[in-house]
N, C-alpha and C. Protein backbone atom coordinates (compact mmCIF):
# COMPACT_ATOMS: atom_id res chain seq x y z
N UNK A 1 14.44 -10.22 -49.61
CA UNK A 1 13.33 -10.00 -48.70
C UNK A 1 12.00 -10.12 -49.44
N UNK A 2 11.71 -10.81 -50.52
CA UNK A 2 10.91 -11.25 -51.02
C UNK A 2 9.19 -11.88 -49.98
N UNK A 3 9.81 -12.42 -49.35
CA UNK A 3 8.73 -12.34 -48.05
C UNK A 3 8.24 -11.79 -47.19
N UNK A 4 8.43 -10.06 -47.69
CA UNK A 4 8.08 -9.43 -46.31
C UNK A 4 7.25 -8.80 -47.51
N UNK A 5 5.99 -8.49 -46.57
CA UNK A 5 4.75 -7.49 -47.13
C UNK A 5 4.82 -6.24 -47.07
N UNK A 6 5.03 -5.29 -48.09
CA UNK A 6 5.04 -3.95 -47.12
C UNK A 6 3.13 -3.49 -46.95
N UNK A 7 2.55 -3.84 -47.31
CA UNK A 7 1.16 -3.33 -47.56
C UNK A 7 0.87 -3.81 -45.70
N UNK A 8 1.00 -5.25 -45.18
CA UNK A 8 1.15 -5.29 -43.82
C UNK A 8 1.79 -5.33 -43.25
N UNK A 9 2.86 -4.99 -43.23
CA UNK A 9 4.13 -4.98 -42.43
C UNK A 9 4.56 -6.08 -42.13
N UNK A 10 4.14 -7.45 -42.44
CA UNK A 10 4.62 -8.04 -42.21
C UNK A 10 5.35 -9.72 -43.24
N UNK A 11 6.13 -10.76 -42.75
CA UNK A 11 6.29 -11.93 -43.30
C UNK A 11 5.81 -13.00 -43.70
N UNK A 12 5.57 -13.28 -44.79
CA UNK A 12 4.90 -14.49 -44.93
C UNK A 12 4.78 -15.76 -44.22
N UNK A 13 3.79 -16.59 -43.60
CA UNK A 13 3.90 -17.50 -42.36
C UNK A 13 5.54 -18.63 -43.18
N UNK A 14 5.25 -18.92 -44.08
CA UNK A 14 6.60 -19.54 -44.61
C UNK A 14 7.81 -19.34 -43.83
N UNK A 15 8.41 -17.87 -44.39
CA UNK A 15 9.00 -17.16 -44.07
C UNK A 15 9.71 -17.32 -42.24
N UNK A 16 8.43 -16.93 -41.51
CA UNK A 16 8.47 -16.97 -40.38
C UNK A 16 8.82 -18.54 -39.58
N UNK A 17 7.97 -19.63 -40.16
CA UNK A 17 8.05 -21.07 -40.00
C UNK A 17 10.00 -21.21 -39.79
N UNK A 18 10.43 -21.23 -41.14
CA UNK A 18 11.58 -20.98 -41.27
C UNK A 18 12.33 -20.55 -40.14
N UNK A 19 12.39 -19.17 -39.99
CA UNK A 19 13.11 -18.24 -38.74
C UNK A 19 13.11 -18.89 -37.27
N UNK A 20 11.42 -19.56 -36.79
CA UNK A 20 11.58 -20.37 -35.92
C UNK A 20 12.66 -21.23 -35.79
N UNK A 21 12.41 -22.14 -36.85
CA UNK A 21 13.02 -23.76 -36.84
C UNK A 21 14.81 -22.92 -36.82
N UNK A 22 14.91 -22.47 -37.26
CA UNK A 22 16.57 -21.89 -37.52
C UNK A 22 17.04 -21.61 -36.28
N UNK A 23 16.19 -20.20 -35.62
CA UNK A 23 16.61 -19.93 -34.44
C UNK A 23 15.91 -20.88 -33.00
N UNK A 24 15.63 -22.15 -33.41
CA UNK A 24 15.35 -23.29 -32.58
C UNK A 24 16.79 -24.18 -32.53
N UNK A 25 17.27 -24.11 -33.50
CA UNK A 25 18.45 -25.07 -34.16
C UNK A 25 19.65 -24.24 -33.64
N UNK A 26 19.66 -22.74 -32.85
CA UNK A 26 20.46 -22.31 -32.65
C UNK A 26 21.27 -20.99 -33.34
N UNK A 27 20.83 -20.90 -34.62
CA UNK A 27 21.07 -20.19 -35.86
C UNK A 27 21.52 -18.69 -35.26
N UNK A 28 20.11 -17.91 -34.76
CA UNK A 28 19.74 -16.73 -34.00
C UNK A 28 19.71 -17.15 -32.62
N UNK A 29 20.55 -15.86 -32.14
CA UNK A 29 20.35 -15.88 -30.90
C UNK A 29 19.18 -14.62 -30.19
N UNK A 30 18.28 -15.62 -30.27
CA UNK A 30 16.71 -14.97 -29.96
C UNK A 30 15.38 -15.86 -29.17
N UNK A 31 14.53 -15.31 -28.76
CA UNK A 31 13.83 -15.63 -27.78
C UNK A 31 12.66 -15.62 -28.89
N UNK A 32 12.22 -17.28 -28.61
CA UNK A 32 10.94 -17.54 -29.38
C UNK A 32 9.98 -17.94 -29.11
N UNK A 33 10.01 -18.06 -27.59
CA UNK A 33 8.49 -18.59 -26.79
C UNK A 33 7.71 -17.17 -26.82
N UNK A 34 6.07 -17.91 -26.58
CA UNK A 34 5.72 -17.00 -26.58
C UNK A 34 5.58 -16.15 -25.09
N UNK A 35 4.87 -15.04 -24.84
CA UNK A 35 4.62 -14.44 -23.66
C UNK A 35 3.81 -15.76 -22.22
N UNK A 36 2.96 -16.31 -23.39
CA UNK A 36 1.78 -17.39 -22.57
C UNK A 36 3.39 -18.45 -22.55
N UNK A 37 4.11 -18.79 -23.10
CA UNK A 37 4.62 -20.05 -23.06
C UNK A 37 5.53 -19.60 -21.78
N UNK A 38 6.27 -18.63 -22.00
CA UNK A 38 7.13 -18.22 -20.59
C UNK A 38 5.97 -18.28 -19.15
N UNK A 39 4.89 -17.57 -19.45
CA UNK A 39 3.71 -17.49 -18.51
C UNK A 39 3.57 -19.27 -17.59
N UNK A 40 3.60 -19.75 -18.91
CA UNK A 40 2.94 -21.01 -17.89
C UNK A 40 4.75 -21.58 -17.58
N UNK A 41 5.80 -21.59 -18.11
CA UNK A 41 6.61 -22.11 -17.66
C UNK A 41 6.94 -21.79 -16.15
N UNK A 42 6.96 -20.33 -15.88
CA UNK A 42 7.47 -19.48 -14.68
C UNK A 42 6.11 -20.35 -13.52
N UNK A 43 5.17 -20.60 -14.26
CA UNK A 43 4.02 -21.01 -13.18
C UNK A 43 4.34 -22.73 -12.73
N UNK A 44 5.14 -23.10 -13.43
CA UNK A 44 5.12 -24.43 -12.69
C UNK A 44 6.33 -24.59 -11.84
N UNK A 45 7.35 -23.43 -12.10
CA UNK A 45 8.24 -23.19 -10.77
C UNK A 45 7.64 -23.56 -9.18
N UNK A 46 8.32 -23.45 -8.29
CA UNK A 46 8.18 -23.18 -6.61
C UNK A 46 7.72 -22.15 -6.67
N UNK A 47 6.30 -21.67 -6.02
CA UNK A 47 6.04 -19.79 -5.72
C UNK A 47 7.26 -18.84 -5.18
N UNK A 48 7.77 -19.66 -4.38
CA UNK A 48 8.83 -19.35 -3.33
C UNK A 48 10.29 -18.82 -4.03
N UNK A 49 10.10 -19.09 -5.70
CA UNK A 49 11.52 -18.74 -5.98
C UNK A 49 11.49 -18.24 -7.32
N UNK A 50 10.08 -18.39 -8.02
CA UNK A 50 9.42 -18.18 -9.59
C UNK A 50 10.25 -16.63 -10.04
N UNK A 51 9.81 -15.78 -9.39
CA UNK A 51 10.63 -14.32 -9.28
C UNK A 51 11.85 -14.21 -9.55
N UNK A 52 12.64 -14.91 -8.50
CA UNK A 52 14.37 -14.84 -8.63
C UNK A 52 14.40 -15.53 -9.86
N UNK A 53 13.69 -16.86 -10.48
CA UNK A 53 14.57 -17.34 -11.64
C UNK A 53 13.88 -16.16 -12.85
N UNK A 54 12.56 -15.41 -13.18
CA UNK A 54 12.46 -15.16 -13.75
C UNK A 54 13.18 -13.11 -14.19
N UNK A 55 13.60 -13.13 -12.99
CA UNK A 55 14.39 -12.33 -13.01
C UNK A 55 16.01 -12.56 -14.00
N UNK A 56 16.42 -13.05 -13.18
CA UNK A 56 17.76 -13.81 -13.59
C UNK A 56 17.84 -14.34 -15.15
N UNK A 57 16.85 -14.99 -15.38
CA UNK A 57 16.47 -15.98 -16.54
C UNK A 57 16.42 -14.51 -17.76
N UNK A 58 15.92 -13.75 -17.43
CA UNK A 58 15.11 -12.38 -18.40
C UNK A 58 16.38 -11.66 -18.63
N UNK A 59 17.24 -11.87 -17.36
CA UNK A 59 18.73 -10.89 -17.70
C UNK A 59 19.97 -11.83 -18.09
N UNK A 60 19.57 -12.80 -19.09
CA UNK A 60 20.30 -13.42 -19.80
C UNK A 60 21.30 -14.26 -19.14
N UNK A 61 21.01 -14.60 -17.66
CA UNK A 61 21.77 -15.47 -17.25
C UNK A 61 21.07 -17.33 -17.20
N UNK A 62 21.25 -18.02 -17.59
CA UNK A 62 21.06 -19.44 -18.52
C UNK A 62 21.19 -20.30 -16.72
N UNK A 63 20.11 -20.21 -16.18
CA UNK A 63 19.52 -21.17 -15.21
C UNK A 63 18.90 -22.52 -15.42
N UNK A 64 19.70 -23.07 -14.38
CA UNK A 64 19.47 -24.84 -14.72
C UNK A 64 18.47 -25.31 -13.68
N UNK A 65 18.50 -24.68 -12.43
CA UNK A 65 17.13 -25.74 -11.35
C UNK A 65 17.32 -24.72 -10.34
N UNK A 66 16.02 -24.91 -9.52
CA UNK A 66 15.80 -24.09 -8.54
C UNK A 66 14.60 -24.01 -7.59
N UNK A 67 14.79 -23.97 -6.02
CA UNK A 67 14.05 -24.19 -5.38
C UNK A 67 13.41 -23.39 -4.22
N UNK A 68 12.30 -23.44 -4.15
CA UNK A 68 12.36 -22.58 -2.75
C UNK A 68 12.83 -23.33 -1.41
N UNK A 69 13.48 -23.80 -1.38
CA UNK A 69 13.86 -24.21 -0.09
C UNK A 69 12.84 -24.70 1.28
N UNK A 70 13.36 -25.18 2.06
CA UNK A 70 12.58 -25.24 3.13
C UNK A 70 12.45 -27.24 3.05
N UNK A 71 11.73 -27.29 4.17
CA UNK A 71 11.46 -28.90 4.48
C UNK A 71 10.60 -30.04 3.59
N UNK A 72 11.24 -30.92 3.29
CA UNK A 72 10.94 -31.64 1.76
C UNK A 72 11.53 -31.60 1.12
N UNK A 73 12.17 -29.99 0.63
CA UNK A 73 12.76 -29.44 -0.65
C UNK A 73 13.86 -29.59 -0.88
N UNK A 74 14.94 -30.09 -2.07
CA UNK A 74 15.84 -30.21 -2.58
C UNK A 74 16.79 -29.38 -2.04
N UNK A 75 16.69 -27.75 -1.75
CA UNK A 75 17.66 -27.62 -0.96
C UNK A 75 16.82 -26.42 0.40
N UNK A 76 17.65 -26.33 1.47
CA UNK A 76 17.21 -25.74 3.03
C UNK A 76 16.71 -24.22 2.77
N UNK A 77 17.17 -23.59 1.79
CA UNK A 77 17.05 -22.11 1.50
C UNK A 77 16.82 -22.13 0.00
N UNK A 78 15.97 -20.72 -0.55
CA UNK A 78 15.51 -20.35 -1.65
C UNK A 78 16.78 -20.20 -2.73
N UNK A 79 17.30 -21.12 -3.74
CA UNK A 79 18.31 -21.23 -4.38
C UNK A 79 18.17 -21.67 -6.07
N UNK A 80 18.88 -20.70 -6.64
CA UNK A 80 18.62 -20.79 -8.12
C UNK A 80 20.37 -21.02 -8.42
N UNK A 81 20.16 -22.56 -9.46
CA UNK A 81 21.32 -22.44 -9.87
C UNK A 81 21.72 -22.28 -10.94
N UNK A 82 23.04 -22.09 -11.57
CA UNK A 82 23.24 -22.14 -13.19
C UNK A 82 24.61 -22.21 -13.08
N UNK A 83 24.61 -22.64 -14.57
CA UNK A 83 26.11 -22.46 -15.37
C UNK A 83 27.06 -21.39 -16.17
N UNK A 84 28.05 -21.86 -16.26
CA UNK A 84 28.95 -20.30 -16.28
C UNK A 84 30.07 -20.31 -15.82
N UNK A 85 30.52 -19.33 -16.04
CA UNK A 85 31.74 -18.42 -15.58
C UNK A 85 32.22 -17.92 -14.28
N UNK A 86 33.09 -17.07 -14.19
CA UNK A 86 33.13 -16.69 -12.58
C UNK A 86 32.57 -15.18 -12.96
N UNK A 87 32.38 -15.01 -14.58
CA UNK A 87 31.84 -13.12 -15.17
C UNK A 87 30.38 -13.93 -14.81
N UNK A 88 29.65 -14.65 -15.07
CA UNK A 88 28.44 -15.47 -15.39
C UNK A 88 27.95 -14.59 -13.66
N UNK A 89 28.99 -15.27 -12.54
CA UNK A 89 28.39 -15.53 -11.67
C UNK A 89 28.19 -14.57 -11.10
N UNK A 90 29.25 -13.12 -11.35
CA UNK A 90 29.44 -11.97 -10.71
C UNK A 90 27.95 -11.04 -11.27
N UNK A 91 27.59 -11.69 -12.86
CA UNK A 91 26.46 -11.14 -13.68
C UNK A 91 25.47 -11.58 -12.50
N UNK A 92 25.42 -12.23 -12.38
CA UNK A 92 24.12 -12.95 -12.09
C UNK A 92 23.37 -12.10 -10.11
N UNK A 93 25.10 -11.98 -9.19
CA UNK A 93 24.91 -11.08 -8.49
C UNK A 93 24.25 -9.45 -8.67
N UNK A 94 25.29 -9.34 -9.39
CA UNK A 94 24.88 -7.48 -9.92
C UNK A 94 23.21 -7.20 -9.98
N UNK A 95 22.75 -8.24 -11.10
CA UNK A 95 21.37 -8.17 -11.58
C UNK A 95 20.18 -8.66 -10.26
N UNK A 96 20.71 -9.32 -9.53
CA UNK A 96 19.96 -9.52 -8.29
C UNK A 96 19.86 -8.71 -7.69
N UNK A 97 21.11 -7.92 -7.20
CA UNK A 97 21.34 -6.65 -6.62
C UNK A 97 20.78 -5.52 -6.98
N UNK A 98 20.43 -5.17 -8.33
CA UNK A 98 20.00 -4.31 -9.31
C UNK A 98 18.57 -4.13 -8.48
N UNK A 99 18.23 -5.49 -8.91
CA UNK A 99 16.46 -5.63 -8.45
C UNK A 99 15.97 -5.41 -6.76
N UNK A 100 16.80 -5.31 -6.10
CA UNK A 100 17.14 -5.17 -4.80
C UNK A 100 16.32 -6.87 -4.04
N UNK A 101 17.07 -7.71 -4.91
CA UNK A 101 16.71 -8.75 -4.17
C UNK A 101 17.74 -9.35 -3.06
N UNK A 102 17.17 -9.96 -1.99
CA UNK A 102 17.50 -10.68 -0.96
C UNK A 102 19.19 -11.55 -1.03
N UNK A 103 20.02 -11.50 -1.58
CA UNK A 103 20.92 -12.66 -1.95
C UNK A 103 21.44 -12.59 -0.39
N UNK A 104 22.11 -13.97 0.07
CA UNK A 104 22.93 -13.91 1.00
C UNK A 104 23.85 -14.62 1.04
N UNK A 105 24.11 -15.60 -0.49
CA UNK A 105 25.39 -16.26 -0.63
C UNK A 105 25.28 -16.52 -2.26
N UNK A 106 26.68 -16.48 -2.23
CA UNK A 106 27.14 -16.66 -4.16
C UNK A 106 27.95 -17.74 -3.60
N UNK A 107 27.16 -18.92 -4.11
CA UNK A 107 28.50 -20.65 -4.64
C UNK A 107 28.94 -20.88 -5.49
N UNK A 108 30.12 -21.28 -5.48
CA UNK A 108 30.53 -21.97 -6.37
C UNK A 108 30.89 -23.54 -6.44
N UNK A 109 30.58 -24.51 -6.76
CA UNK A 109 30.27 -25.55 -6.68
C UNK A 109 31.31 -26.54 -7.62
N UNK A 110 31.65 -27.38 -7.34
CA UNK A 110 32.63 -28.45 -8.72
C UNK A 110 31.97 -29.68 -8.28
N UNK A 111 31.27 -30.72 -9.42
CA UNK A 111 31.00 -31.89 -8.96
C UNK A 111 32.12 -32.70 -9.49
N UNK A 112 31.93 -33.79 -8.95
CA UNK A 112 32.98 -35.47 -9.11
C UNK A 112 32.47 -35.99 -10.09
N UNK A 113 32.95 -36.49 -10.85
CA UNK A 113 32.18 -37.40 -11.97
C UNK A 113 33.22 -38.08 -12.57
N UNK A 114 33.40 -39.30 -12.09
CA UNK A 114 34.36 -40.26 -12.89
C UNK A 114 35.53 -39.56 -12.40
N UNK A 115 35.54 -39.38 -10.87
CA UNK A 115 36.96 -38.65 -10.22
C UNK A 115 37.66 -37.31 -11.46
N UNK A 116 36.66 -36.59 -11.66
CA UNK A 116 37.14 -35.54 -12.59
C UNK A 116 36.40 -34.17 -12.21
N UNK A 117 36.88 -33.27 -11.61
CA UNK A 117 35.87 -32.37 -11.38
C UNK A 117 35.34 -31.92 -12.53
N UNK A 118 33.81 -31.02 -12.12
CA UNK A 118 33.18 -30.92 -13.43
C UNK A 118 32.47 -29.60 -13.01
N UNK A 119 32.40 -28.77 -14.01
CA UNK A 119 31.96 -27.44 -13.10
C UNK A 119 32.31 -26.36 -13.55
N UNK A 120 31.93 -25.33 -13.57
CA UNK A 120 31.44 -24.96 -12.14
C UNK A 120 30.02 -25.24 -12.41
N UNK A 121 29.29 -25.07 -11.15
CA UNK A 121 27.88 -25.01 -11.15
C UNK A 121 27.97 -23.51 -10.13
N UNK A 122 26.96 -22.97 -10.23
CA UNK A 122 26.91 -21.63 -9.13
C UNK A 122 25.22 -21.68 -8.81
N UNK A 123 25.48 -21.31 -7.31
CA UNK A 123 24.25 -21.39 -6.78
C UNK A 123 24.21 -20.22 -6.04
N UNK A 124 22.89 -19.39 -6.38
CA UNK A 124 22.66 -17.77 -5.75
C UNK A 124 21.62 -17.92 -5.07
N UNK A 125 21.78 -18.32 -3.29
CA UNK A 125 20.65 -18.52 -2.23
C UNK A 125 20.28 -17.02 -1.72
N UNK A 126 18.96 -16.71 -1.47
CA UNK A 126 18.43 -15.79 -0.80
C UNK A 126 17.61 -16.00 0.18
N UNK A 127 17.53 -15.01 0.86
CA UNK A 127 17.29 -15.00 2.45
C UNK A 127 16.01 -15.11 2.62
N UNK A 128 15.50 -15.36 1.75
CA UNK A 128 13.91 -15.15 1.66
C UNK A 128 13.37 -15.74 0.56
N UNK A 129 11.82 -16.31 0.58
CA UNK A 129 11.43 -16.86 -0.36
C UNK A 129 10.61 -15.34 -1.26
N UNK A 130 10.61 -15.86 -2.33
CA UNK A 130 10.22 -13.80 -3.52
C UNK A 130 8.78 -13.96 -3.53
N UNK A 131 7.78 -15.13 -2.89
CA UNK A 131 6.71 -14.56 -3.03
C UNK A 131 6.04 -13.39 -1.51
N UNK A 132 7.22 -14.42 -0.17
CA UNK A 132 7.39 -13.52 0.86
C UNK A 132 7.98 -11.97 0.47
N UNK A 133 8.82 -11.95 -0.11
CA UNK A 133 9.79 -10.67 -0.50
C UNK A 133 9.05 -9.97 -1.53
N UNK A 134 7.91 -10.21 -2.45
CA UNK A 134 7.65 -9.66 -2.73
C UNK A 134 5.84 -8.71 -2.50
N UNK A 135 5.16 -9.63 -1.66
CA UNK A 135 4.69 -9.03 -0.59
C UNK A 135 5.20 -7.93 0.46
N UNK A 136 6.43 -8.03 0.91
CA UNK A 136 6.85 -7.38 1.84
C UNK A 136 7.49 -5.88 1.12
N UNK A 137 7.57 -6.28 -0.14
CA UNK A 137 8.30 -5.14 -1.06
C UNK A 137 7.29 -3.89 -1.38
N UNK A 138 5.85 -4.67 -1.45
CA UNK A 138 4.59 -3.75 -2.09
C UNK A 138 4.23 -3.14 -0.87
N UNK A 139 4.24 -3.99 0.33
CA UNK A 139 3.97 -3.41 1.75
C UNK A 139 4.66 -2.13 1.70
N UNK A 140 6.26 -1.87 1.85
CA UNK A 140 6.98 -0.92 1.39
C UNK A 140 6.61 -0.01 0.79
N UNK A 141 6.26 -0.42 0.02
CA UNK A 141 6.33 0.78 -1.15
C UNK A 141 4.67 1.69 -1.40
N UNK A 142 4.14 0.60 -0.74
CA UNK A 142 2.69 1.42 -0.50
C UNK A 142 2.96 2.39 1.13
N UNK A 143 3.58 2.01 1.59
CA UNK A 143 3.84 2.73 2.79
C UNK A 143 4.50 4.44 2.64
N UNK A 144 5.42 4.32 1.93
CA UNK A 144 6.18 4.93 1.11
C UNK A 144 5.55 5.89 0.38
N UNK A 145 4.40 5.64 -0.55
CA UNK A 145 3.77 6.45 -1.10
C UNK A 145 2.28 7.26 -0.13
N UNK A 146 2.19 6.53 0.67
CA UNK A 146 1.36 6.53 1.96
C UNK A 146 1.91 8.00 2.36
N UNK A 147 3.15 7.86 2.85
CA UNK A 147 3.83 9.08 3.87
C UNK A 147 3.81 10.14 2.83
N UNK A 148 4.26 10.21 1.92
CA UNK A 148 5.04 11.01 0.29
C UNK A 148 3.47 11.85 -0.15
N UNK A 149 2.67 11.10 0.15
CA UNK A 149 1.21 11.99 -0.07
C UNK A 149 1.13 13.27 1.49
N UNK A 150 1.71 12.70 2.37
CA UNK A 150 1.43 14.09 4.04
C UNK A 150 2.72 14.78 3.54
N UNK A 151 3.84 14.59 2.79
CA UNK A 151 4.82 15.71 3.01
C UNK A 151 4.40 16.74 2.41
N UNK A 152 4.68 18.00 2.63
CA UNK A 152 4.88 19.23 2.31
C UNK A 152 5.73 19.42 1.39
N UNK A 153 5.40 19.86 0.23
CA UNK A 153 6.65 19.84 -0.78
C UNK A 153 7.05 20.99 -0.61
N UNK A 154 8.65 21.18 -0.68
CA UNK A 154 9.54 22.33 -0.28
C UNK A 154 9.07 23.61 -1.40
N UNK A 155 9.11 24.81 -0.97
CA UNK A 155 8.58 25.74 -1.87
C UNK A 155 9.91 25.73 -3.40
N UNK A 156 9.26 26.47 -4.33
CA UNK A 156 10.08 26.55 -5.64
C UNK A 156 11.10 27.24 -5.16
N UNK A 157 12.48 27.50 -5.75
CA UNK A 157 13.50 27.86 -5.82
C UNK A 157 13.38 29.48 -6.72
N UNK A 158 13.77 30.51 -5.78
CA UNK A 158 13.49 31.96 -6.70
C UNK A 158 14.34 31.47 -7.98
């Protein structure tokens, strides 16, 4: 550990250069964008679905494309897909669920390719687009704290 400073706590840019390129190459399994780089990635998403993938994406489930749905759009309803498992796909429910988001179907998908299925692909559509849902969530919850300010709090317990 020749490269670490204790006077600043920290690694020599060398050092660090290194750790990138390694855990770029796969080495570490670690997250090396920065805050701004995730920032602008999540921003060139669909508004309509930025939420669900960055949800999903943050709880370690490995998303491949995704849309908000609707007319024009690649697919009819707000749908994030990825690769995986059938644990992948059950993960990927739970953590939606967790967040109390909208889901209203878990796919599972096999494509054709050279008459060989290929797959799975899984696709987690919700009933709603998350910039609607998440408007409607703050509505909630300001409402919520709205009422929670008129209750009467029950007296202490002798």
């Amino acid at each position: 550990m020749g490269d670490y400073n204790p006077e600043t706590g920290m690694f020599s840019d060398e050092w660090y250069t290194k750790w990138v390129a390694d855990a770029r190459r796969g080495r570490y399994a670690v997250d090396t964008e920065t805050p701004a780089q995730k920032t602008a990635f999540y921003s060139e998403l669909d508004k309509g679905i930025a939420h669900y993938v960055r949800i999903l994406a943050e709880s370690g489930i490995e998303t491949c494309q995704s849309c908000e749905g609707g007319k024009g759009h690649a697919y009819p309803e707000p749908t994030v897909d990825f690769m995986g498992s059938q644990q992948d796909a059950w993960k990927a429910y739970s953590v939606a669920r967790t967040y109390g988001l909208p889901v209203s179907e878990l796919r599972q998908i096999w494509r054709i390719q050279d008459d060989v299925p290929t797959g799975p692909l899984w696709s987690i559509i919700f009933s709603e687009k998350s910039d609607n849902f998440i408007v409607r969530t703050e509505k909630r919850e300001q409402l919520v704290h709205e009422r929670m300010g008129k209750i009467d709090h029950a007296p202490a317990l002798p």
